[in-house]
C-alpha atoms as a PDB file:
ATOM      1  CA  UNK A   1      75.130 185.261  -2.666  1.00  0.00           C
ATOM      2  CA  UNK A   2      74.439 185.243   0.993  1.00  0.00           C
ATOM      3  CA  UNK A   3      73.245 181.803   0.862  1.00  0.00           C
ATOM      4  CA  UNK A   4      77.039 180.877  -0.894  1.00  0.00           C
ATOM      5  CA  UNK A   5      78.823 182.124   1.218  1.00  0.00           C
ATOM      6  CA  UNK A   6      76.995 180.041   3.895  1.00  0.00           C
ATOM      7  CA  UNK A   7      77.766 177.001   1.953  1.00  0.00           C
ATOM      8  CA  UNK A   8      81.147 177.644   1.801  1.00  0.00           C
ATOM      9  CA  UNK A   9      81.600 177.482   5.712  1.00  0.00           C
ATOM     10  CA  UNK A  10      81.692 173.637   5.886  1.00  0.00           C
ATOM     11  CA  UNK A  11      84.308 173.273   2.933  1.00  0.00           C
ATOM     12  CA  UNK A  12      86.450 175.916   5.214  1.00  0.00           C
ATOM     13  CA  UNK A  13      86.024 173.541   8.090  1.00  0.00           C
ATOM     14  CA  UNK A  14      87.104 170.630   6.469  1.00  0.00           C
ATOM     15  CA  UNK A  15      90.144 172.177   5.060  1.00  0.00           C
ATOM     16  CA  UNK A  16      91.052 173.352   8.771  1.00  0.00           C
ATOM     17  CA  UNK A  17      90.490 170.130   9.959  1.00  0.00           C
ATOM     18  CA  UNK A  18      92.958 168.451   7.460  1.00  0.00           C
ATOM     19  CA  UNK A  19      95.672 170.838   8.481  1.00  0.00           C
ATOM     20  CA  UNK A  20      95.035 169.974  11.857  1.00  0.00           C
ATOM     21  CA  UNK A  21      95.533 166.366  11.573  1.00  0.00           C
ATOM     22  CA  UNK A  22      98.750 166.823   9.340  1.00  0.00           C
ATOM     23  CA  UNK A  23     100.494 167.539  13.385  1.00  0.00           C
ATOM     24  CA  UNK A  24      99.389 163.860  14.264  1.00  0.00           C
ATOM     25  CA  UNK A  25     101.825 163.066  11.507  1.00  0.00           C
ATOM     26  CA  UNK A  26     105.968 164.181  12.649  1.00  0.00           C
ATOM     27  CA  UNK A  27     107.697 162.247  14.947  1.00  0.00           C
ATOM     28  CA  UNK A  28     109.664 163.955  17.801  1.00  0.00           C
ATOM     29  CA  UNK A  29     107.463 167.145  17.551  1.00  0.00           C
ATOM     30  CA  UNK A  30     108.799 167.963  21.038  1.00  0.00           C
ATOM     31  CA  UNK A  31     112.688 167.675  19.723  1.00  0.00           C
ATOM     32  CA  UNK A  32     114.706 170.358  20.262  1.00  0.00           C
ATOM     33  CA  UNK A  33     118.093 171.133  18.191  1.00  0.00           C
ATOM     34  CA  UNK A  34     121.254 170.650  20.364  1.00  0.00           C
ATOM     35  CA  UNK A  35     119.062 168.973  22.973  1.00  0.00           C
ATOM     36  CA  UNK A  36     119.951 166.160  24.678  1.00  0.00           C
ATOM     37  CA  UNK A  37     117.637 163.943  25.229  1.00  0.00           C
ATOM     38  CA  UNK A  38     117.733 161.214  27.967  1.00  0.00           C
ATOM     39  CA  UNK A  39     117.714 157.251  26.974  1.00  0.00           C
ATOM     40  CA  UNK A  40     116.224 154.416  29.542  1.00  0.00           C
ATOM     41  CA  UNK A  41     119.325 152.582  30.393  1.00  0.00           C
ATOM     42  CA  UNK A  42     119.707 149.851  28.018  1.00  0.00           C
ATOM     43  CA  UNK A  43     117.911 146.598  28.163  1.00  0.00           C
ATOM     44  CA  UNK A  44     120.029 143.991  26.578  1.00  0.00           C
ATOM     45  CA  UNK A  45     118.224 140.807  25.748  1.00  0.00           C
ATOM     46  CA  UNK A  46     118.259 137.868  27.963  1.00  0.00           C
ATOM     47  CA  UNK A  47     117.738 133.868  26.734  1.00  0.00           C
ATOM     48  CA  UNK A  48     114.417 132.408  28.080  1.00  0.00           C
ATOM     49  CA  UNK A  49     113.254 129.023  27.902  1.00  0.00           C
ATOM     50  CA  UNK A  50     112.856 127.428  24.571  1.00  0.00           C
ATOM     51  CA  UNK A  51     114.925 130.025  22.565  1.00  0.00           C
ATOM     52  CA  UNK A  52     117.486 128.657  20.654  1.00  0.00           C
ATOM     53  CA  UNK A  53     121.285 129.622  20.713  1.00  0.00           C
ATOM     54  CA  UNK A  54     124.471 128.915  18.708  1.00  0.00           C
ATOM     55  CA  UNK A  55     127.475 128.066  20.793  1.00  0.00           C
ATOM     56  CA  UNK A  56     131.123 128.168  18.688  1.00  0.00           C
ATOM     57  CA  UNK A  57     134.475 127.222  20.648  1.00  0.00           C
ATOM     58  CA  UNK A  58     137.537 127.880  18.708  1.00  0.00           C
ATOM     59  CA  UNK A  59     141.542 127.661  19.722  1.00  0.00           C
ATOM     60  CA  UNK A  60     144.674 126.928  18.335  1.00  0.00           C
ATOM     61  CA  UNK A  61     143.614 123.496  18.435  1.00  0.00           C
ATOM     62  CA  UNK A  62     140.752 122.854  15.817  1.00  0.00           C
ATOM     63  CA  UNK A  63     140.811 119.211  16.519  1.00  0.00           C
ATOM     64  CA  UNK A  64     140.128 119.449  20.355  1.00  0.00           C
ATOM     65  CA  UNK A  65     137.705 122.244  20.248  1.00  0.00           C
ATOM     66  CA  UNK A  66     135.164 120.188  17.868  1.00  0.00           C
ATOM     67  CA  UNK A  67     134.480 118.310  20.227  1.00  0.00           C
ATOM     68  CA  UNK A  68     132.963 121.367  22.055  1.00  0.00           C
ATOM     69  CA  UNK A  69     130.830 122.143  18.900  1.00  0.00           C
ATOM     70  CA  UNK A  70     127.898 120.639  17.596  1.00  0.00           C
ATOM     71  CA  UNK A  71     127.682 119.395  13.931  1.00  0.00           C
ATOM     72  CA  UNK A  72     127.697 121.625  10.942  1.00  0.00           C
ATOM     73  CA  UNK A  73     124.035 120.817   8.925  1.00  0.00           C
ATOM     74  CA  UNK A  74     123.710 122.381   5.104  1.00  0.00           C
ATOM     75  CA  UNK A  75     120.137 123.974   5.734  1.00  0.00           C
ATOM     76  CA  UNK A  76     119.999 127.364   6.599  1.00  0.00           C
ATOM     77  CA  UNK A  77     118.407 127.578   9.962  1.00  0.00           C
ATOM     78  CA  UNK A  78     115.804 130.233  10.494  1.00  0.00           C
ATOM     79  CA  UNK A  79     115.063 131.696   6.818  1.00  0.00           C
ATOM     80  CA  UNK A  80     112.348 133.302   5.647  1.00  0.00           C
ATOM     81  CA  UNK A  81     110.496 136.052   3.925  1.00  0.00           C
ATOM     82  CA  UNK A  82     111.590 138.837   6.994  1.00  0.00           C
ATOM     83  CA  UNK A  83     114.483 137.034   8.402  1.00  0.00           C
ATOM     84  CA  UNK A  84     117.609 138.034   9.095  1.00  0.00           C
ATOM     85  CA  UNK A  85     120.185 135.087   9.651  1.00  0.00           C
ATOM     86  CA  UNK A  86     123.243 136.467  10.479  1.00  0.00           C
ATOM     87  CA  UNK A  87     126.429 134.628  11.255  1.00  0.00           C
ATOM     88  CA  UNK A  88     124.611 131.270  12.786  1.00  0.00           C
ATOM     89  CA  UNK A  89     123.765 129.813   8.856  1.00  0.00           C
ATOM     90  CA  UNK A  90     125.112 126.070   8.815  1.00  0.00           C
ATOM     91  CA  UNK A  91     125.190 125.769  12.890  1.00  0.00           C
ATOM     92  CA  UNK A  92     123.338 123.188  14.926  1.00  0.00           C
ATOM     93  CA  UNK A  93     121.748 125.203  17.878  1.00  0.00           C
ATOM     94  CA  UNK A  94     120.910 124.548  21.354  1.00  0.00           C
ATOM     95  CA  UNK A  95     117.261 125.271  22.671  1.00  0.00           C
ATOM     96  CA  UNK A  96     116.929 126.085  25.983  1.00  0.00           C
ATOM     97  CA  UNK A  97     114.224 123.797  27.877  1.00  0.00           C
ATOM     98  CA  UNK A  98     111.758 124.767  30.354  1.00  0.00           C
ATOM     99  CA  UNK A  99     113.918 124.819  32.935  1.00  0.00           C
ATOM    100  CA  UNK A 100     116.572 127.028  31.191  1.00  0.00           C
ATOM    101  CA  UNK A 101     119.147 124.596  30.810  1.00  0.00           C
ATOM    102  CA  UNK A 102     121.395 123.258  27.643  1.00  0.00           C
ATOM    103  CA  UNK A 103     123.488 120.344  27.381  1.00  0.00           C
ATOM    104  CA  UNK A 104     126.673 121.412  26.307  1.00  0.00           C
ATOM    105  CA  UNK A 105     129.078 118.892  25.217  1.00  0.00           C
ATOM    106  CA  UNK A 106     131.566 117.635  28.606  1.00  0.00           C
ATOM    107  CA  UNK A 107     130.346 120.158  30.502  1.00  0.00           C
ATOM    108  CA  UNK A 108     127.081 118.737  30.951  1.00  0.00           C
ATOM    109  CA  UNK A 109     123.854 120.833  31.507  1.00  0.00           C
ATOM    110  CA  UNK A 110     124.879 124.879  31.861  1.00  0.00           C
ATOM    111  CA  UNK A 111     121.530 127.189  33.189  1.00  0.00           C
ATOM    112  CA  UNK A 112     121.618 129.583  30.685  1.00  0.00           C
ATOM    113  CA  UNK A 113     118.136 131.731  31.209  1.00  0.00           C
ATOM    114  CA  UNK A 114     118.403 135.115  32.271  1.00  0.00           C
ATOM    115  CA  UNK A 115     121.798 135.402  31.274  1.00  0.00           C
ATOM    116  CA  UNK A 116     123.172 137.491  28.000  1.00  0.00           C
ATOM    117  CA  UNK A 117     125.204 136.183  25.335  1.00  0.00           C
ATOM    118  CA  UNK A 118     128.506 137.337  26.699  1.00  0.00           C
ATOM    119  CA  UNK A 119     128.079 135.774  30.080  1.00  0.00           C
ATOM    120  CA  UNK A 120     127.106 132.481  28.399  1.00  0.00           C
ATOM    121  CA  UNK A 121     130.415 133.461  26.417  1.00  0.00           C
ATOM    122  CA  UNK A 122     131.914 134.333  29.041  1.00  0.00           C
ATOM    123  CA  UNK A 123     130.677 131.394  31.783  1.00  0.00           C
ATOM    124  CA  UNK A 124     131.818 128.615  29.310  1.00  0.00           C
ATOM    125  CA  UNK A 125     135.363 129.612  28.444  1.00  0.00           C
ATOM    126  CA  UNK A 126     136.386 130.075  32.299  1.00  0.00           C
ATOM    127  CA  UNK A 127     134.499 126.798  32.443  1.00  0.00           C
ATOM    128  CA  UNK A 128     136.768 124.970  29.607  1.00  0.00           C
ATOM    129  CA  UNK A 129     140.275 126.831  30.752  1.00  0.00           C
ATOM    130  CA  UNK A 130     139.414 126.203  34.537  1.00  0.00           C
ATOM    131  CA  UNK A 131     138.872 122.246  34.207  1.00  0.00           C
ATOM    132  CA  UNK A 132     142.141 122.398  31.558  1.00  0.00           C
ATOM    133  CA  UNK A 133     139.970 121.294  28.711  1.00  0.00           C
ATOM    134  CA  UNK A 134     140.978 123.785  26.115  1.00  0.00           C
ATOM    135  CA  UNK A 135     143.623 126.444  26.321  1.00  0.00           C
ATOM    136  CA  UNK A 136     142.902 129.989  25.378  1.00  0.00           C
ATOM    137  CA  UNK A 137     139.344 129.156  23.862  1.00  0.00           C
ATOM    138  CA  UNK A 138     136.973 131.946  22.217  1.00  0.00           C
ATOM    139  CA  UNK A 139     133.460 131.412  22.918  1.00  0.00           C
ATOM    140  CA  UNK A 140     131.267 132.714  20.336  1.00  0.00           C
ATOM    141  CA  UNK A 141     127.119 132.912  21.473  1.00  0.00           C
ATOM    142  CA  UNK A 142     124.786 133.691  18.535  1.00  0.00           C
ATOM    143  CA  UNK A 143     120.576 134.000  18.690  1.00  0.00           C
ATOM    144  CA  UNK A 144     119.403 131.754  16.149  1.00  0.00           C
ATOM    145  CA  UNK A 145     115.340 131.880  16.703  1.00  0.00           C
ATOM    146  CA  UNK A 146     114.628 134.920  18.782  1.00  0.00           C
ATOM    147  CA  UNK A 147     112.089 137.402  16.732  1.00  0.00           C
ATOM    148  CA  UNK A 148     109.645 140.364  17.283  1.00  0.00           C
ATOM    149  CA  UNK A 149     106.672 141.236  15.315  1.00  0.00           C
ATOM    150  CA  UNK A 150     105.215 144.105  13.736  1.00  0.00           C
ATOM    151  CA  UNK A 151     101.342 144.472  13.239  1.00  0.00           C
ATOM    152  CA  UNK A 152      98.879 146.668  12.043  1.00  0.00           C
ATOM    153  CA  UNK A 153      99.308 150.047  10.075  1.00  0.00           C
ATOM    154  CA  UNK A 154     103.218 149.829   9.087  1.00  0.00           C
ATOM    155  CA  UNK A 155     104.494 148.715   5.315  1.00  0.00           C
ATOM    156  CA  UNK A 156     105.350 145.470   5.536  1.00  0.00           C
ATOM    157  CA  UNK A 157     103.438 143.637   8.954  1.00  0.00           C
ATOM    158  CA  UNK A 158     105.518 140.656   9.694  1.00  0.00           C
ATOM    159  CA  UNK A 159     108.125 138.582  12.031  1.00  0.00           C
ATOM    160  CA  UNK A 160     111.482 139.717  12.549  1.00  0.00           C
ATOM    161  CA  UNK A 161     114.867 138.039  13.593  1.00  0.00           C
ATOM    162  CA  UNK A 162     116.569 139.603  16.714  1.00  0.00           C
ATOM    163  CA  UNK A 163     120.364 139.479  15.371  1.00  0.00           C
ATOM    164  CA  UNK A 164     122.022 142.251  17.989  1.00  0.00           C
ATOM    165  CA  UNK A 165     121.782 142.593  21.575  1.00  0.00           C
ATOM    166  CA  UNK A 166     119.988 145.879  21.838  1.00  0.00           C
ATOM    167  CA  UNK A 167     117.483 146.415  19.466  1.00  0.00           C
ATOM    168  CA  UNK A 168     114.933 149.453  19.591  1.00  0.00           C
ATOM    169  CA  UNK A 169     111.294 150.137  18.819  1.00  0.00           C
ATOM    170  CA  UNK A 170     112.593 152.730  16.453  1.00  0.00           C
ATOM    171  CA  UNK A 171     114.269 149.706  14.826  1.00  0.00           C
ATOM    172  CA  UNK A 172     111.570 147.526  14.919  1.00  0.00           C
ATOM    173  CA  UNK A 173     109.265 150.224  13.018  1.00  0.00           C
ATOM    174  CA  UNK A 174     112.337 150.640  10.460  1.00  0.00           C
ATOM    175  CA  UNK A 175     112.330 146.863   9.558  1.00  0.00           C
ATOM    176  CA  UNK A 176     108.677 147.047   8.941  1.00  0.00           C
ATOM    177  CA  UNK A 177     108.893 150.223   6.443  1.00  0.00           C
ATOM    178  CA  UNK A 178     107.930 153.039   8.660  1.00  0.00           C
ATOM    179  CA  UNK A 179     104.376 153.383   9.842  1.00  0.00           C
ATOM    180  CA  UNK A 180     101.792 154.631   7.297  1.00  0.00           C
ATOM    181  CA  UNK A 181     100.011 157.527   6.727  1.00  0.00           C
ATOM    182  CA  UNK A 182      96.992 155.807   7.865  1.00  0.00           C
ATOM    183  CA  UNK A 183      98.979 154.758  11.209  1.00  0.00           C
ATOM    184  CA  UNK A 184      98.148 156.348  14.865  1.00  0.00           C
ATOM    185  CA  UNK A 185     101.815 157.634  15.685  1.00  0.00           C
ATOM    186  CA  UNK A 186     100.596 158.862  19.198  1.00  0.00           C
ATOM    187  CA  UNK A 187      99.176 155.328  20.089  1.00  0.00           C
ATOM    188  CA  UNK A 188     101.316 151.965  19.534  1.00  0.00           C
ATOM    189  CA  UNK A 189     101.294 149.693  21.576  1.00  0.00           C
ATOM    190  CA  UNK A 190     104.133 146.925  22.551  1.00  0.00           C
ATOM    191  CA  UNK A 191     102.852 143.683  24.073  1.00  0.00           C
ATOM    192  CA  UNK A 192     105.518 141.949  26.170  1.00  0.00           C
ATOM    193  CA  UNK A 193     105.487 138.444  28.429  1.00  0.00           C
ATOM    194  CA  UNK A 194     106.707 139.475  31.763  1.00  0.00           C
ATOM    195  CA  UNK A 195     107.233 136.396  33.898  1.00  0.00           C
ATOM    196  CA  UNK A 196     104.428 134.939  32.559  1.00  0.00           C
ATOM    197  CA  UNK A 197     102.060 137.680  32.309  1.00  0.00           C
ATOM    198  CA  UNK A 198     101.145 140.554  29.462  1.00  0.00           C
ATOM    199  CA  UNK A 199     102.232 143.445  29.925  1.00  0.00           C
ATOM    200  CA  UNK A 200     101.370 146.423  27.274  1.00  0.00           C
ATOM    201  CA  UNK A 201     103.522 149.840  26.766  1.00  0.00           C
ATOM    202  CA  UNK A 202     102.118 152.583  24.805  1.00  0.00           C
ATOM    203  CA  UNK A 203     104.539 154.838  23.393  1.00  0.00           C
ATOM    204  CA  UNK A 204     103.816 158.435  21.806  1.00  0.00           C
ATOM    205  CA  UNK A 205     105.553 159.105  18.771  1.00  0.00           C
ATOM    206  CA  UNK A 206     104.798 162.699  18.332  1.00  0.00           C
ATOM    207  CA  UNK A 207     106.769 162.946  21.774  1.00  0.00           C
ATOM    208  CA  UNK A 208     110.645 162.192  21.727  1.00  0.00           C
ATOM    209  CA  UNK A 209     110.608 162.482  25.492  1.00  0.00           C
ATOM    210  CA  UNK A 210     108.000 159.718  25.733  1.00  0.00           C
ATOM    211  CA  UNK A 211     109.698 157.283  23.449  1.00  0.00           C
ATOM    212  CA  UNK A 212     113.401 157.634  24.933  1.00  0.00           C
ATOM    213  CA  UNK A 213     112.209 157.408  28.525  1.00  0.00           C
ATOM    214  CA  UNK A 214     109.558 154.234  28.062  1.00  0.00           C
ATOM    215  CA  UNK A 215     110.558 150.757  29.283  1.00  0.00           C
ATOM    216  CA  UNK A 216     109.301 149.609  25.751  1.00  0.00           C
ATOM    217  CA  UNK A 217     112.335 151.574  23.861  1.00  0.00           C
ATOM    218  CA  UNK A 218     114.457 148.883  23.777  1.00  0.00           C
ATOM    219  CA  UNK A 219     112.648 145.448  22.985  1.00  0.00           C
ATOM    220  CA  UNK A 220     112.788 141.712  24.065  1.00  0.00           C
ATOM    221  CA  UNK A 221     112.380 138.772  21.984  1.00  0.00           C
ATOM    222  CA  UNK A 222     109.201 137.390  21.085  1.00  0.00           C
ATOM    223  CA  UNK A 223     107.748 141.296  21.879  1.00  0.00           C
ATOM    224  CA  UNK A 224     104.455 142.138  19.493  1.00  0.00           C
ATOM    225  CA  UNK A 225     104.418 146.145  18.992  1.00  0.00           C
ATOM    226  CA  UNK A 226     100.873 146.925  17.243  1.00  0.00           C
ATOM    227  CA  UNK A 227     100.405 150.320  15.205  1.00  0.00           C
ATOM    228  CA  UNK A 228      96.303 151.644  15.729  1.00  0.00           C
ATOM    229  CA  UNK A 229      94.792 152.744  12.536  1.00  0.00           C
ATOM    230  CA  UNK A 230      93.782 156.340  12.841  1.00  0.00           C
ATOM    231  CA  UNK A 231      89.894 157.555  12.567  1.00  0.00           C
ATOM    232  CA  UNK A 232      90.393 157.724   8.450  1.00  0.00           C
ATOM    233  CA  UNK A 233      91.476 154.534   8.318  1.00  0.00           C
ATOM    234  CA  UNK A 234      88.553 153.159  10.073  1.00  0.00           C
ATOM    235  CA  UNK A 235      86.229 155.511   8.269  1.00  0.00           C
ATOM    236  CA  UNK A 236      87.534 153.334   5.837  1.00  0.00           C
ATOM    237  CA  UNK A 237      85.682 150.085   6.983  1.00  0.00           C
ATOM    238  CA  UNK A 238      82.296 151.441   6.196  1.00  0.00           C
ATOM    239  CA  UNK A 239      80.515 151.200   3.280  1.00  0.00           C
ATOM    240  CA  UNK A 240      82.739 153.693   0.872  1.00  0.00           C
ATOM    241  CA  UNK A 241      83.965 155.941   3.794  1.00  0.00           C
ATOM    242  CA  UNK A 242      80.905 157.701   3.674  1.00  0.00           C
ATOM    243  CA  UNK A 243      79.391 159.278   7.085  1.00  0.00           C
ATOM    244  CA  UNK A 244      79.076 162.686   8.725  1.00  0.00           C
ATOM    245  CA  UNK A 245      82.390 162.305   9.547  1.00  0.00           C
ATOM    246  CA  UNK A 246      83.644 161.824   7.013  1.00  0.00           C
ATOM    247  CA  UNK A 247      85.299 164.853   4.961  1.00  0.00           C
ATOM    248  CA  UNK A 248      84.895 164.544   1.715  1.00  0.00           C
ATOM    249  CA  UNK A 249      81.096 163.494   2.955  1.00  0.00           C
ATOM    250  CA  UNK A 250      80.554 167.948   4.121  1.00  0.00           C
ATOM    251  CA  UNK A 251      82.678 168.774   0.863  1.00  0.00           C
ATOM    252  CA  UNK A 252      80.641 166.616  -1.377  1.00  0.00           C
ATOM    253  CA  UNK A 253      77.112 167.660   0.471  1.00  0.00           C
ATOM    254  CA  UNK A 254      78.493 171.562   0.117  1.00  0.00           C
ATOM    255  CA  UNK A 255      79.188 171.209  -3.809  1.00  0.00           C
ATOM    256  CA  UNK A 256      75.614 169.749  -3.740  1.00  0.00           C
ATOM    257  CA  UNK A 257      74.323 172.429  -2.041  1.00  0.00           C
ATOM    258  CA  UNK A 258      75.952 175.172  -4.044  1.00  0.00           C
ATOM    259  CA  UNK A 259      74.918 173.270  -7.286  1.00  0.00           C
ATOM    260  CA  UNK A 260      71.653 173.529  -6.434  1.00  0.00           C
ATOM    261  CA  UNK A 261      71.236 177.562  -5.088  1.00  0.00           C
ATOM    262  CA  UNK A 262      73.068 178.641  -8.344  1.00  0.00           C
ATOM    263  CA  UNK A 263      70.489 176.742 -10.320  1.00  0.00           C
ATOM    264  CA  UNK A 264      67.823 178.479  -8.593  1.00  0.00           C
ATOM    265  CA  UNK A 265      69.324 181.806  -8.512  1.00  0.00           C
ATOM    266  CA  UNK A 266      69.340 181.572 -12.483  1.00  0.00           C
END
């Protein structure tokens, strides 16, 4: 019996471990009720070079302000199997070249990079009322191509549409169906170009302190934000799951065991 109860020790391990590795599961673990927690100050996005942008100018006077709009085309600009295409179906767009300029109709070329979509808004009607184009116009600026993706251990991996100014990493993870089980909450990473260079964030899940207060909470366009598969999900990759690390590798090799003192005790 001695020699049981001996056996039994790695099948108690295993089950400890397991419990253990449930706490790499909860977000916010660090949340208090009726605490506040502090938010980085909000990053709205910015155009860049070769993003694309819809431009509407409306007034009392629909005849004078089409000639401030671009064409209406019947193809649905910007669909697919994640997209999300908002109020800019139907519009002609302008992309921004490598210099961060659009040609906008009379007005000529307008630098629009680094600038949000209210200032563009905002830069173009003061532009059309100050040179007595249009009176009272309203300037409408929609995204039309800008996108994030989602890789690795989530539910659906995939390429989504930016289609509000201030979108979040919490958002990002909600498009893509939550992380799985099989996901590394206290390890994803989002990969950003920073004036031309990579820059990588890696936020902590399991810490609502660490996720408000990183630069990475609130994402920019073309931003990749990549979800590490935890050490049973890579256990995974070999050949059945089966190594000495593997749990149900001791539990199997302790049922063994015990099969085979209780056949010699008899």
């Amino acid at each position: 019996m001695r020699i049981i109860h001996i056996l039994f020790i790695p099948i108690i391990i295993a089950l400890l471990c397991s419990c253990n590795s449930s706490k790499q599961v909860c977000y916010f673990q660090d949340m208090q009720p009726g605490v506040k927690e502090t938010i980085i100050s909000p990053q709205e996005i910015k155009i860049q070079p070769e993003d694309k942008i819809s431009i509407l100018v409306n007034s009392k006077d629909p005849l004078l302000t089409n000639l401030f709009n671009l064409p209406i085309i019947s193809r649905q600009i910007g669909q697919g199997n994640n997209s999300s295409t908002g109020t800019n179906q139907g519009l002609s767009g302008y992309t921004v070249d490598t210099d961060g300029n659009i040609d906008f109709p009379v007005l000529g070329k307008i630098h629009v990079a680094g600038m949000k979509r209210e200032e563009i808004a905002s830069y173009i009607k003061n532009e059309l009322i100050s040179k007595n184009l249009v009176k009272d116009p309203v300037v409408t600026v929609e995204f039309m191509n800008l996108a994030i993706s989602v890789l690795g251990e989530v539910s659906k991996p995939g390429r989504y549409n930016i289609d509000r100014d201030k979108i979040t990493l919490l958002d990002a993870i909600s498009m893509a169906g939550d992380l799985t089980i099989y996901g590394k909450r206290d390890n994803v990473y989002v990969m950003r170009n920073e004036e031309g260079k990579q820059t990588s964030y890696r936020v902590n899940l399991l810490s609502a302190q660490d996720v408000y207060s990183s630069p990475a909470y609130y994402l920019q366009q073309n931003d990749v934000i990549y979800v590490e598969p935890n050490s049973v999900r890579a256990r995974q990759s070999t050949v059945n799951g089966n190594n000495v690390r593997s749990t149900s590798f001791w539990i199997s090799l302790a049922s063994l065991l015990t099969t085979i003192t209780v056949l010699f005790v008899k």
